[in-house]
PDB file of N, CA and C in Angstrom:
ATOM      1  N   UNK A   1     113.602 -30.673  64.169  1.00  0.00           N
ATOM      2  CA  UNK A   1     113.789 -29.293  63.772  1.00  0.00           C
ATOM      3  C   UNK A   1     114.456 -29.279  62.412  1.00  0.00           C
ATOM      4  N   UNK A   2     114.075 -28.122  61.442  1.00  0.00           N
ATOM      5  CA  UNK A   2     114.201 -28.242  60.294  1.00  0.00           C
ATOM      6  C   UNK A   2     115.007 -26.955  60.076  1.00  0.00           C
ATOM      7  N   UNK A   3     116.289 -26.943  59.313  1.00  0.00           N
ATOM      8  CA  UNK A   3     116.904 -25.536  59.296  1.00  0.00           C
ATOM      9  C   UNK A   3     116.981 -25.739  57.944  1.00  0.00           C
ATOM     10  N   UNK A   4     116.748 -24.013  57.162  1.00  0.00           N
ATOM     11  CA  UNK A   4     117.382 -23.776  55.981  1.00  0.00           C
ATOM     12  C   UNK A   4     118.302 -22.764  55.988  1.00  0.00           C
ATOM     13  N   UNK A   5     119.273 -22.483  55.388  1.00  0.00           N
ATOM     14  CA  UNK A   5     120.600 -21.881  55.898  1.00  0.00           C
ATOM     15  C   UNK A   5     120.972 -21.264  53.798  1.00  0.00           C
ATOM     16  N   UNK A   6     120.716 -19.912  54.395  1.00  0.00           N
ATOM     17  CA  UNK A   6     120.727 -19.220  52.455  1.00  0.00           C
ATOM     18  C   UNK A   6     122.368 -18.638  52.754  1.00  0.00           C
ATOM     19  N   UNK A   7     122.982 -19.260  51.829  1.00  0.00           N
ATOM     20  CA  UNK A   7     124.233 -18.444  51.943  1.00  0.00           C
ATOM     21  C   UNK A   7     124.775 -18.272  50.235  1.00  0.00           C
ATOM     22  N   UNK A   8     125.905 -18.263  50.524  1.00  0.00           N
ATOM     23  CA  UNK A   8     127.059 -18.239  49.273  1.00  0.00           C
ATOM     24  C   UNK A   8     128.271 -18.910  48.996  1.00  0.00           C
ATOM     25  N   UNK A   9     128.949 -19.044  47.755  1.00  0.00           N
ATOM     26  CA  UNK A   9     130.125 -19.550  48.050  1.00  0.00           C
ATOM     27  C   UNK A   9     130.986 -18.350  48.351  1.00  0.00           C
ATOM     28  N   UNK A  10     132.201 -18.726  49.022  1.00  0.00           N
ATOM     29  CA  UNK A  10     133.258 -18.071  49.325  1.00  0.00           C
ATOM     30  C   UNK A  10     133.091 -17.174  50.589  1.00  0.00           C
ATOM     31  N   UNK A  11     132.226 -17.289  51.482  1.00  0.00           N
ATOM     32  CA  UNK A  11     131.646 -16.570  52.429  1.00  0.00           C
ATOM     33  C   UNK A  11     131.791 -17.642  54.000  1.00  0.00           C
ATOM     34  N   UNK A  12     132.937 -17.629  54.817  1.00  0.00           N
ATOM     35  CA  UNK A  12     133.056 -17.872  55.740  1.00  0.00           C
ATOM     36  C   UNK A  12     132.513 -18.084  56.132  1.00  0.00           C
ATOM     37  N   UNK A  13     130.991 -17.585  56.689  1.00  0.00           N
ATOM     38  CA  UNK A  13     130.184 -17.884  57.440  1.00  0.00           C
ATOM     39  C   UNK A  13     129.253 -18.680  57.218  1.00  0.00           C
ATOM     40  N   UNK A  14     129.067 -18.769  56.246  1.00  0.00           N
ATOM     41  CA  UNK A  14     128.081 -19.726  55.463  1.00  0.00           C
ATOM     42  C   UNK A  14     129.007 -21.244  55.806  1.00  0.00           C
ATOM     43  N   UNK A  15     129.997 -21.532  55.509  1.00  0.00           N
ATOM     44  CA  UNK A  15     130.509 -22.648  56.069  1.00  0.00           C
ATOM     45  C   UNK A  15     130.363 -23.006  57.487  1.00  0.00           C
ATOM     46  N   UNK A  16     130.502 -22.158  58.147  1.00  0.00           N
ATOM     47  CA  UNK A  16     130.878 -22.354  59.641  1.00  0.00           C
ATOM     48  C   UNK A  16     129.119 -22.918  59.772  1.00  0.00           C
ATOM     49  N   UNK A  17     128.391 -22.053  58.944  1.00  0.00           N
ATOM     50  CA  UNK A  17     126.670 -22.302  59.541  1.00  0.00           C
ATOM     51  C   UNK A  17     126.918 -23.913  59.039  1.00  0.00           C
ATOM     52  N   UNK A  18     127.095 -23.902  57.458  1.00  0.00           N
ATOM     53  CA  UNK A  18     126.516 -25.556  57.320  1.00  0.00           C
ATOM     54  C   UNK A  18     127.739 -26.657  58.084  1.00  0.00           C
ATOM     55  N   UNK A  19     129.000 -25.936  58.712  1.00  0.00           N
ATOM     56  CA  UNK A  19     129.486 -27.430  59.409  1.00  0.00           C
ATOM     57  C   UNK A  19     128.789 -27.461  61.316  1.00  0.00           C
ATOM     58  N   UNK A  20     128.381 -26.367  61.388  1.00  0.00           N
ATOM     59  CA  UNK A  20     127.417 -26.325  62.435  1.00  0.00           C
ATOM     60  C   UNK A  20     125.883 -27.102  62.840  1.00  0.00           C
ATOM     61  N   UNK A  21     125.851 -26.705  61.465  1.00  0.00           N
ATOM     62  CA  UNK A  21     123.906 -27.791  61.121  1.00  0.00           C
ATOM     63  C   UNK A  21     124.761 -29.532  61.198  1.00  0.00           C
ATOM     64  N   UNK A  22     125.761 -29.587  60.227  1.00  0.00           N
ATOM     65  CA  UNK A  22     126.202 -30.993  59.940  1.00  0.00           C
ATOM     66  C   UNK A  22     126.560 -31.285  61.343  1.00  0.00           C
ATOM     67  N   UNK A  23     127.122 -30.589  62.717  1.00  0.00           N
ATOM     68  CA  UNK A  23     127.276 -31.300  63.592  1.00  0.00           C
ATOM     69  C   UNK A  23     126.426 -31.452  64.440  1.00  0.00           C
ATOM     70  N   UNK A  24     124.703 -30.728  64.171  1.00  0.00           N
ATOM     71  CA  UNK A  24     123.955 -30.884  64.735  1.00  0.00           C
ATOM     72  C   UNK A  24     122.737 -32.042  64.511  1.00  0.00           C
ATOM     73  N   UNK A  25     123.349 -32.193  63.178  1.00  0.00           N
ATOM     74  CA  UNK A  25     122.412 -32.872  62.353  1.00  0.00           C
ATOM     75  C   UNK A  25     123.316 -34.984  63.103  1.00  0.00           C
ATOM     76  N   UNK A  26     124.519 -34.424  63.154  1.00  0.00           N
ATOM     77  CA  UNK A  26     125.190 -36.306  63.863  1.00  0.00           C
ATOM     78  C   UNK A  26     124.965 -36.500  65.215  1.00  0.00           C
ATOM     79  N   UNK A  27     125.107 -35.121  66.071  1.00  0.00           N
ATOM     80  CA  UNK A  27     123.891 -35.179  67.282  1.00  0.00           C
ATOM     81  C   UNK A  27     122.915 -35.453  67.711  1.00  0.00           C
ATOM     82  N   UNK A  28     121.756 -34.889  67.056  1.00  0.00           N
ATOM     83  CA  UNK A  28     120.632 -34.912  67.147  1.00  0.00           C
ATOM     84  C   UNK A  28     119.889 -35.700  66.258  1.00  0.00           C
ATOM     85  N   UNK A  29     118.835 -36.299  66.838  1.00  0.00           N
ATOM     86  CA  UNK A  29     118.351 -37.375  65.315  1.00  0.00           C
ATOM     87  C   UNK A  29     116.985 -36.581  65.442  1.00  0.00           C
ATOM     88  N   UNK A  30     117.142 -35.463  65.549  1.00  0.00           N
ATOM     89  CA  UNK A  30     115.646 -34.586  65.423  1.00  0.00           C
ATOM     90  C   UNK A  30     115.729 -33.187  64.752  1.00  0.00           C
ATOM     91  N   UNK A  31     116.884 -33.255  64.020  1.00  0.00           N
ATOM     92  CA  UNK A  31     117.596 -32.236  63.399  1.00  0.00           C
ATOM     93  C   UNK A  31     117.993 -32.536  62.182  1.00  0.00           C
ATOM     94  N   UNK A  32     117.291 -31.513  61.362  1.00  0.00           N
ATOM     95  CA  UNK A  32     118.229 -31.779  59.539  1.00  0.00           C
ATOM     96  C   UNK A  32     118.030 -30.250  58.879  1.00  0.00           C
ATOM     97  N   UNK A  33     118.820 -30.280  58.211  1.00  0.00           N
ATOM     98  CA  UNK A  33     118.789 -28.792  57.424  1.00  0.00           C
ATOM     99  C   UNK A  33     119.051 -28.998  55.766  1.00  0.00           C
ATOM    100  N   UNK A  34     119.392 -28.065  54.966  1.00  0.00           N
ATOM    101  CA  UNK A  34     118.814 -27.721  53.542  1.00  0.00           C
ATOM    102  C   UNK A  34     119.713 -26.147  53.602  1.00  0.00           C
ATOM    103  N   UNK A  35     120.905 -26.540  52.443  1.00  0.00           N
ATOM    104  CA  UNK A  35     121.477 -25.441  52.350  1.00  0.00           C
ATOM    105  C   UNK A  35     121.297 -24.798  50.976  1.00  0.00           C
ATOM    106  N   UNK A  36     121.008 -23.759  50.961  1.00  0.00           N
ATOM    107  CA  UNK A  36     120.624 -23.064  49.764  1.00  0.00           C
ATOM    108  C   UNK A  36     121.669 -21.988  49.369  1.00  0.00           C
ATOM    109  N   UNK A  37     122.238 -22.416  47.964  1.00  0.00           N
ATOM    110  CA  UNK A  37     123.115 -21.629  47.673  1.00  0.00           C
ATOM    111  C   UNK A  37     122.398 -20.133  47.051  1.00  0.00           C
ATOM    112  N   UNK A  38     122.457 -19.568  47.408  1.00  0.00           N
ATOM    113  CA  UNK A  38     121.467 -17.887  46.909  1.00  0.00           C
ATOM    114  C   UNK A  38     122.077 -17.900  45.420  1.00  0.00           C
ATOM    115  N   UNK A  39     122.784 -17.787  45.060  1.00  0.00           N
ATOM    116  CA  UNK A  39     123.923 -17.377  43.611  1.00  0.00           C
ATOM    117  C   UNK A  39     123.484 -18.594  42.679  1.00  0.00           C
ATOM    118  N   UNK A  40     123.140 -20.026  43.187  1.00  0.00           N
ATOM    119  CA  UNK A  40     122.960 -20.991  42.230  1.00  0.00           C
ATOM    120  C   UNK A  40     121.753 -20.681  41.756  1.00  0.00           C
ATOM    121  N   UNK A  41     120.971 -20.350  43.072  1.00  0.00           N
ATOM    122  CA  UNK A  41     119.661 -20.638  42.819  1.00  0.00           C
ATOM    123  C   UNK A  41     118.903 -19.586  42.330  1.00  0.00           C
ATOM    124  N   UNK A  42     120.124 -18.279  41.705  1.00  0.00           N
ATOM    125  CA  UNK A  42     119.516 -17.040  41.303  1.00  0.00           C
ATOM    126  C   UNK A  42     118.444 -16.142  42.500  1.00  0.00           C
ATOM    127  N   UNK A  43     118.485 -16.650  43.999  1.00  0.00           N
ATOM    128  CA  UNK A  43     117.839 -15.824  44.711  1.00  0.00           C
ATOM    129  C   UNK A  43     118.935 -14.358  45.104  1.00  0.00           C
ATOM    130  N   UNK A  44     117.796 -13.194  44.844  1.00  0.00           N
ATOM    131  CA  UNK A  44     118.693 -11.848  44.904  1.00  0.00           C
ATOM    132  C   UNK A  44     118.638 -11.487  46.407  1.00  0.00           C
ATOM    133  N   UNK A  45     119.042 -10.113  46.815  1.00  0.00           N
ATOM    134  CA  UNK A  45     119.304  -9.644  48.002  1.00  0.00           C
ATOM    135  C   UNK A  45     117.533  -9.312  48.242  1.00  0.00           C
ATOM    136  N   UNK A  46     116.900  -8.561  46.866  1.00  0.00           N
ATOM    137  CA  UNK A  46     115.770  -8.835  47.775  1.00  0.00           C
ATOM    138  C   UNK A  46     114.772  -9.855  47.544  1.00  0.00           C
ATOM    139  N   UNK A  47     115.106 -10.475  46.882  1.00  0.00           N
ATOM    140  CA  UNK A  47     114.733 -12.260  47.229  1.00  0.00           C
ATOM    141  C   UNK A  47     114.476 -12.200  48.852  1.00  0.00           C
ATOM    142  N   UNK A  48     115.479 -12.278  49.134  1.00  0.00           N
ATOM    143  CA  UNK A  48     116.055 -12.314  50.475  1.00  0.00           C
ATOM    144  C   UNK A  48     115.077 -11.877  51.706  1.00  0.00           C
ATOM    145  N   UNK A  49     115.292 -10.757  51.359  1.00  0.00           N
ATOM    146  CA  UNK A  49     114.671  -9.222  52.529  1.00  0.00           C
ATOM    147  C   UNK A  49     113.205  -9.818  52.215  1.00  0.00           C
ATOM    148  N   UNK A  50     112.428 -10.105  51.037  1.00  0.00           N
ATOM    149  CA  UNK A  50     111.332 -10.539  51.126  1.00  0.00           C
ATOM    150  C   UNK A  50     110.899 -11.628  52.002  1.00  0.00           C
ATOM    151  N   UNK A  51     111.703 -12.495  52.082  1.00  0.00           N
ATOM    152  CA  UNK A  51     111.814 -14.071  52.678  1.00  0.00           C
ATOM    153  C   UNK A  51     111.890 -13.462  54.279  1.00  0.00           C
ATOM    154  N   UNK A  52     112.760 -13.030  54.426  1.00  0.00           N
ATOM    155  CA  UNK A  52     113.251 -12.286  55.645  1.00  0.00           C
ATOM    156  C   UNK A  52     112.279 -11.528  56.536  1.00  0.00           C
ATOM    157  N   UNK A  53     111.653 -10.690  56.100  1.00  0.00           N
ATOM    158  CA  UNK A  53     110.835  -9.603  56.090  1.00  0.00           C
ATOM    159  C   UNK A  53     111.286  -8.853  56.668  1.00  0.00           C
ATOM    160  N   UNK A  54     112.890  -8.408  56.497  1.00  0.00           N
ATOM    161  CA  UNK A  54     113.375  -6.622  56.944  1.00  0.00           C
ATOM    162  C   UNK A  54     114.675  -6.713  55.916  1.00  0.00           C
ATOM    163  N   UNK A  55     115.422  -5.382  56.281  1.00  0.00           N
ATOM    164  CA  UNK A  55     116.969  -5.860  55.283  1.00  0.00           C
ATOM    165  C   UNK A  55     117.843  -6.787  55.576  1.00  0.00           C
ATOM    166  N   UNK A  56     118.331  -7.382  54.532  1.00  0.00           N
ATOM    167  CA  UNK A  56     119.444  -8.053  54.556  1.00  0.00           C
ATOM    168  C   UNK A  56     120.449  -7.462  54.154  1.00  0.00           C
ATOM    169  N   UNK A  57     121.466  -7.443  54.924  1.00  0.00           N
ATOM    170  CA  UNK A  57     123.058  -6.880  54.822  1.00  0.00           C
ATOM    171  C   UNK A  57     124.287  -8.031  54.364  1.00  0.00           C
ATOM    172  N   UNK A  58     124.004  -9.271  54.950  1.00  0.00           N
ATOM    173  CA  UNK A  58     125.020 -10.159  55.033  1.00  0.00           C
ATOM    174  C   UNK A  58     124.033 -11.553  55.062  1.00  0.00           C
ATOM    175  N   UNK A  59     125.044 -12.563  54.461  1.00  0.00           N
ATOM    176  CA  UNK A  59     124.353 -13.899  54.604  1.00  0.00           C
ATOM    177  C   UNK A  59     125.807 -14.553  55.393  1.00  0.00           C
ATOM    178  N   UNK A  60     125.042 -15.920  55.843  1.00  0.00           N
ATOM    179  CA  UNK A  60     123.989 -16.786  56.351  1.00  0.00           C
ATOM    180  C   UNK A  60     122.815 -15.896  56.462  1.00  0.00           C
ATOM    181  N   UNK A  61     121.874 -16.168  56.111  1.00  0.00           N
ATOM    182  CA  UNK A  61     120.456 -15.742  56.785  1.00  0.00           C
ATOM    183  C   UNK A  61     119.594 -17.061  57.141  1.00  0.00           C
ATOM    184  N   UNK A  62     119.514 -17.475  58.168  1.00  0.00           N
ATOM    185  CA  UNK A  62     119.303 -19.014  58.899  1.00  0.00           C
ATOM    186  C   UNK A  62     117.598 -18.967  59.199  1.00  0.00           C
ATOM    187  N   UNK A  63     117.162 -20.076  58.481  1.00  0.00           N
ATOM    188  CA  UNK A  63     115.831 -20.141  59.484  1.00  0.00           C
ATOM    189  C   UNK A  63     115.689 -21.470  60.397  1.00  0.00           C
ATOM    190  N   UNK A  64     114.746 -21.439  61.403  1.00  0.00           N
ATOM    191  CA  UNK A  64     114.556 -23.073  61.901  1.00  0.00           C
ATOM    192  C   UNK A  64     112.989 -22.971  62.430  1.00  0.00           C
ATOM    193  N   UNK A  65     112.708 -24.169  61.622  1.00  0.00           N
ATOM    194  CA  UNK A  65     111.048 -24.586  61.499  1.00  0.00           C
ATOM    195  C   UNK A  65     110.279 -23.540  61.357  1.00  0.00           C
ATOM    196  N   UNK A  66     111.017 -22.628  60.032  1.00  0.00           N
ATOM    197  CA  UNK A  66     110.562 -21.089  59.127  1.00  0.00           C
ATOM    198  C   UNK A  66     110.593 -20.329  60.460  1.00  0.00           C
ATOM    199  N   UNK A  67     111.118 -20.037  61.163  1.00  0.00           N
ATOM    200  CA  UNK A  67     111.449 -19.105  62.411  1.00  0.00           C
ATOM    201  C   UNK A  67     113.055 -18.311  62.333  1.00  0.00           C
ATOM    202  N   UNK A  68     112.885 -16.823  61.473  1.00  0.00           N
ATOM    203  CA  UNK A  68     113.914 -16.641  61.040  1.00  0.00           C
ATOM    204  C   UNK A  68     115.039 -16.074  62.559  1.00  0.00           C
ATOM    205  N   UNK A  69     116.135 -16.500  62.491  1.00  0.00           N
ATOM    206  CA  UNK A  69     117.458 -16.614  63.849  1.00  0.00           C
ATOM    207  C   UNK A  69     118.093 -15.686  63.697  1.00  0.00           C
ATOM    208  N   UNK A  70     118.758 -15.365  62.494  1.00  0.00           N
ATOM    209  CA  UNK A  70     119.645 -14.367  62.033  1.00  0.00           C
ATOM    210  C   UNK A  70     120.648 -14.900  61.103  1.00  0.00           C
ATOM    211  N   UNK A  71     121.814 -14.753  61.280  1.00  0.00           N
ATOM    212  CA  UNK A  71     123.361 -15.218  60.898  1.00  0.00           C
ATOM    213  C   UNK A  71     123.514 -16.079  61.610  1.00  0.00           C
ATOM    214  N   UNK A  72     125.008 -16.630  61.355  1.00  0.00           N
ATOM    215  CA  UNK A  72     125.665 -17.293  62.490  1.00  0.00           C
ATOM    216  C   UNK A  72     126.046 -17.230  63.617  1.00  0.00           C
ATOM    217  N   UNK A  73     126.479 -16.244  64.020  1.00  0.00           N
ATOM    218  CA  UNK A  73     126.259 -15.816  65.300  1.00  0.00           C
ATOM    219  C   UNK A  73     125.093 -16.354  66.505  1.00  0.00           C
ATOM    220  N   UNK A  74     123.722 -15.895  65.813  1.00  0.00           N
ATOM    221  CA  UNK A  74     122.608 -15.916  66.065  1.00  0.00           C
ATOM    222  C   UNK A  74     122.267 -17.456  65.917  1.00  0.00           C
ATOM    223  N   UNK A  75     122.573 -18.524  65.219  1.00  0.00           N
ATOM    224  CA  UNK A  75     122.192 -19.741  64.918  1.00  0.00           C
ATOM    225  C   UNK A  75     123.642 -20.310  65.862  1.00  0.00           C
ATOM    226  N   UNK A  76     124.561 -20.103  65.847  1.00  0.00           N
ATOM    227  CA  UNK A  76     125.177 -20.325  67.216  1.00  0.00           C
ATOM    228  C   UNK A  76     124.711 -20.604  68.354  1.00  0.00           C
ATOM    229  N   UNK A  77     124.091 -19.467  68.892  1.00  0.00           N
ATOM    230  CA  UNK A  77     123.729 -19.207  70.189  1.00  0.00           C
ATOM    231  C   UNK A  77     122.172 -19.991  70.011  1.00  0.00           C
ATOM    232  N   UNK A  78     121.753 -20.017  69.472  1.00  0.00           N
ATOM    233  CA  UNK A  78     120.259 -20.611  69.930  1.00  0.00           C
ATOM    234  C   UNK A  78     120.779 -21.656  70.124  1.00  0.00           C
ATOM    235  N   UNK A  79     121.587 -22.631  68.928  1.00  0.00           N
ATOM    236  CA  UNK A  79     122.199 -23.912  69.325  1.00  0.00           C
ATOM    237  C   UNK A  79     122.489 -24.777  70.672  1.00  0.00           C
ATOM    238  N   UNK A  80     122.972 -23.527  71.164  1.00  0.00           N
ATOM    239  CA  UNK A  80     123.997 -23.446  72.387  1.00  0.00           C
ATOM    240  C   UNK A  80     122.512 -23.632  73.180  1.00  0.00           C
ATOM    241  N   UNK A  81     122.070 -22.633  73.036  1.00  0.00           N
ATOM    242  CA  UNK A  81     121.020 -22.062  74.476  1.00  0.00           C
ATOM    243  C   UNK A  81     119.538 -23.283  74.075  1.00  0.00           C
ATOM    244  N   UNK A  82     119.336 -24.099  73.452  1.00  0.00           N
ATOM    245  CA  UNK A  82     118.066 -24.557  73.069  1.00  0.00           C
ATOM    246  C   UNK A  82     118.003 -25.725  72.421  1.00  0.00           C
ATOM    247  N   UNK A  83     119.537 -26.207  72.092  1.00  0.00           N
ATOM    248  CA  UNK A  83     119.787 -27.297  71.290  1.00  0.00           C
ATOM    249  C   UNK A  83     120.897 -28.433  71.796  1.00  0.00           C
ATOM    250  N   UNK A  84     121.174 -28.375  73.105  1.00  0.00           N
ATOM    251  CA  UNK A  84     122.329 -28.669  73.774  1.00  0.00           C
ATOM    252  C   UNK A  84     124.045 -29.466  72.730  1.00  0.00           C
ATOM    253  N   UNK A  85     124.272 -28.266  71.867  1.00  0.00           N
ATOM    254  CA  UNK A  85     125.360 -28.131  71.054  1.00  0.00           C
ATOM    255  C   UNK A  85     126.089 -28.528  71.512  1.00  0.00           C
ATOM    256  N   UNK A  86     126.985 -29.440  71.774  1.00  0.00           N
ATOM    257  CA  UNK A  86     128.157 -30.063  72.559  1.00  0.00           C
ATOM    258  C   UNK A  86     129.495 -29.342  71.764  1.00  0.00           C
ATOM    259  N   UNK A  87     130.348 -28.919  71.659  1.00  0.00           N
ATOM    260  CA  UNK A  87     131.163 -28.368  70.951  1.00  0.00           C
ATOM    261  C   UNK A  87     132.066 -29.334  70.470  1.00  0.00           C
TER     262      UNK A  87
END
């Protein structure tokens, strides 16, 4: 499984997503992700919503194997429920 994870700097959640992928990624040897800084990479909000295909309010905006999840929250819980996330 392949995650890309669009966030920012200085944005809490965006960390929590990529130390989440990183502990899924020493777990799982069928797991890797690709973090995309939105701000480096000049992608805008509707960069975003395009990629997305509805609005974006807030980042993390997480995909896995281009199957968009949500936030963190949302990439949490699939983890949990589909990825056996050990905490």
């Amino acid at each position: 499984m392949f995650a890309v994870i669009f966030g920012r700097p200085g944005c809490p959640y965006c960390v929590r997503a990529k130390e989440l992928a990183e502990k899924l990624t020493e777990q799982r040897e069928d797991f890797s992700y690709r973090y995309v800084d939105i701000q480096a990479e000049g992608i805008t909000k509707a960069d975003l919503e395009k990629t997305v295909g509805k609005p974006v309010e807030t980042v993390p905006q997480i995909f896995l194997d281009q199957l968009h999840v949500g936030g963190f929250t949302e990439f949490q819980a699939y983890a949990k429920e589909n990825l056996g996330l050990f905490q």
